[in-house]
Protein backbone atom coordinates (compact mmCIF):
# COMPACT_ATOMS: atom_id res chain seq x y z
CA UNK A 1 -16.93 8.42 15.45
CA UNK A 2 -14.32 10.70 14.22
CA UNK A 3 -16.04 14.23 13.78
CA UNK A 4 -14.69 17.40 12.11
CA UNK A 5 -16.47 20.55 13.62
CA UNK A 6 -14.48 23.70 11.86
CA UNK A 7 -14.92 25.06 8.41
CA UNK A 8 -12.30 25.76 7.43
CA UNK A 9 -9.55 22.78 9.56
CA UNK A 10 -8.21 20.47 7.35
CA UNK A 11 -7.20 16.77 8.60
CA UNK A 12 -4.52 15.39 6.62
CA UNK A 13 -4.02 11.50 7.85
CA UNK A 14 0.15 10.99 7.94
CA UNK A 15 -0.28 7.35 8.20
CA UNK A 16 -2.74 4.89 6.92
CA UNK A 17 -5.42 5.09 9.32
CA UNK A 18 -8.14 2.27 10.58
CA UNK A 19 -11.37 3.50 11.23
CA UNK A 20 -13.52 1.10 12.85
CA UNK A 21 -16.81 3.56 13.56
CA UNK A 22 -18.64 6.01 11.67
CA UNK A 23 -16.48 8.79 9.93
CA UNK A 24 -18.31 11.70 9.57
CA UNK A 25 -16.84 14.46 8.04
CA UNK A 26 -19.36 17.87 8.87
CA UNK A 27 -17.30 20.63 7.88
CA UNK A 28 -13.80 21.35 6.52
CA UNK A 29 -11.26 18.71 4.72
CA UNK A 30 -10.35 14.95 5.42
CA UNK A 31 -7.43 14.76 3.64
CA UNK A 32 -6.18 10.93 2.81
CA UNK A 33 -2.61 12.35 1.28
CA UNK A 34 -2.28 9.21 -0.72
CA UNK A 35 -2.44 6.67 2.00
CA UNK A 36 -4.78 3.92 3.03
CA UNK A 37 -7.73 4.46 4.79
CA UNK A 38 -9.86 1.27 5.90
CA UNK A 39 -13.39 2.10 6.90
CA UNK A 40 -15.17 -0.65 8.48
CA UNK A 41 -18.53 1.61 8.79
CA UNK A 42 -20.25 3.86 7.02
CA UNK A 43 -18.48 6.95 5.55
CA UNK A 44 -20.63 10.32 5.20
CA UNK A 45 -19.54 13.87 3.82
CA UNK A 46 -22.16 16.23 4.86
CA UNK A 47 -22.86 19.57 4.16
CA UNK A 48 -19.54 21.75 4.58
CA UNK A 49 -17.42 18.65 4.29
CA UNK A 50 -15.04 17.50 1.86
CA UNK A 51 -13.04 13.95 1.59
CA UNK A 52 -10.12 14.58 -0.65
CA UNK A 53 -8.37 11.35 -2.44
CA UNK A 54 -5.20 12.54 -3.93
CA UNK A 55 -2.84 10.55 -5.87
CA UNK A 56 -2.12 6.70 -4.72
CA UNK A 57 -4.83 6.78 -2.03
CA UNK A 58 -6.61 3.97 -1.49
CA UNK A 59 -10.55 4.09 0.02
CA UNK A 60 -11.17 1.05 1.64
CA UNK A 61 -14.54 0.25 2.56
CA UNK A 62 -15.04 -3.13 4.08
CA UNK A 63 -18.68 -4.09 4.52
CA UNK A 64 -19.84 -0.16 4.66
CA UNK A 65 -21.24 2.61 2.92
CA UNK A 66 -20.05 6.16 1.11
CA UNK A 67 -23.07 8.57 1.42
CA UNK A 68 -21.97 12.39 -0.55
CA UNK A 69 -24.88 14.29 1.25
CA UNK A 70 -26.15 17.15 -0.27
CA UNK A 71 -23.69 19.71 0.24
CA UNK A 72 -20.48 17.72 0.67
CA UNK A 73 -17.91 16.75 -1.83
CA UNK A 74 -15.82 13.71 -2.85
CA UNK A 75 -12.50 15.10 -4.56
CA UNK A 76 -10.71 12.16 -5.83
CA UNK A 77 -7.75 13.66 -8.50
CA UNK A 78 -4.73 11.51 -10.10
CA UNK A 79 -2.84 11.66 -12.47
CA UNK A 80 -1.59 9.16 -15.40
CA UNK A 81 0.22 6.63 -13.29
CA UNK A 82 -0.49 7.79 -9.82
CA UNK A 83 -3.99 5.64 -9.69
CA UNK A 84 -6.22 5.43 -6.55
CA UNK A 85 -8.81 2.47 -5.58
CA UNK A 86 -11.74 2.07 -3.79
């Protein structure tokens, strides 16, 4: 399980990242800075949480969930020809 605990940190992944437990992202920003990240369970954004998709960044759920909780946010921006996938 990778866990944020701080308001106001932001994680900003500098390569594209496996995750092979639970990500759960409780407070502050998961940034995925237009890389790759494979989830192979569940994703959740609580309350206080944000997962931010920039341009080119790829979402890659295999077999799993995404679960926005009330009070977290999915920010997922491009722009023409910078497309991301999920």
């Amino acid at each position: 399980m990778l866990t944020g605990s701080k308001s106001n940190r932001a994680y900003l992944i500098t390569n594209d990242l496996d995750i092979n437990g639970t990500l759960d992202v409780d407070a502050g920003t998961f940034d995925i800075n237009g890389l790759t990240l494979n989830c192979y369970d569940n994703v959740n954004v609580n309350n206080g949480g944000i997962l931010h998709l920039l341009n080119n960044s790829t979402l890659a759920l295999h077999l799993s969930e995404l679960h926005v909780n009330n009070g977290g946010w999915l920010m997922a921006i491009a722009t023409a020809g910078n497309d991301m996938s999920s």
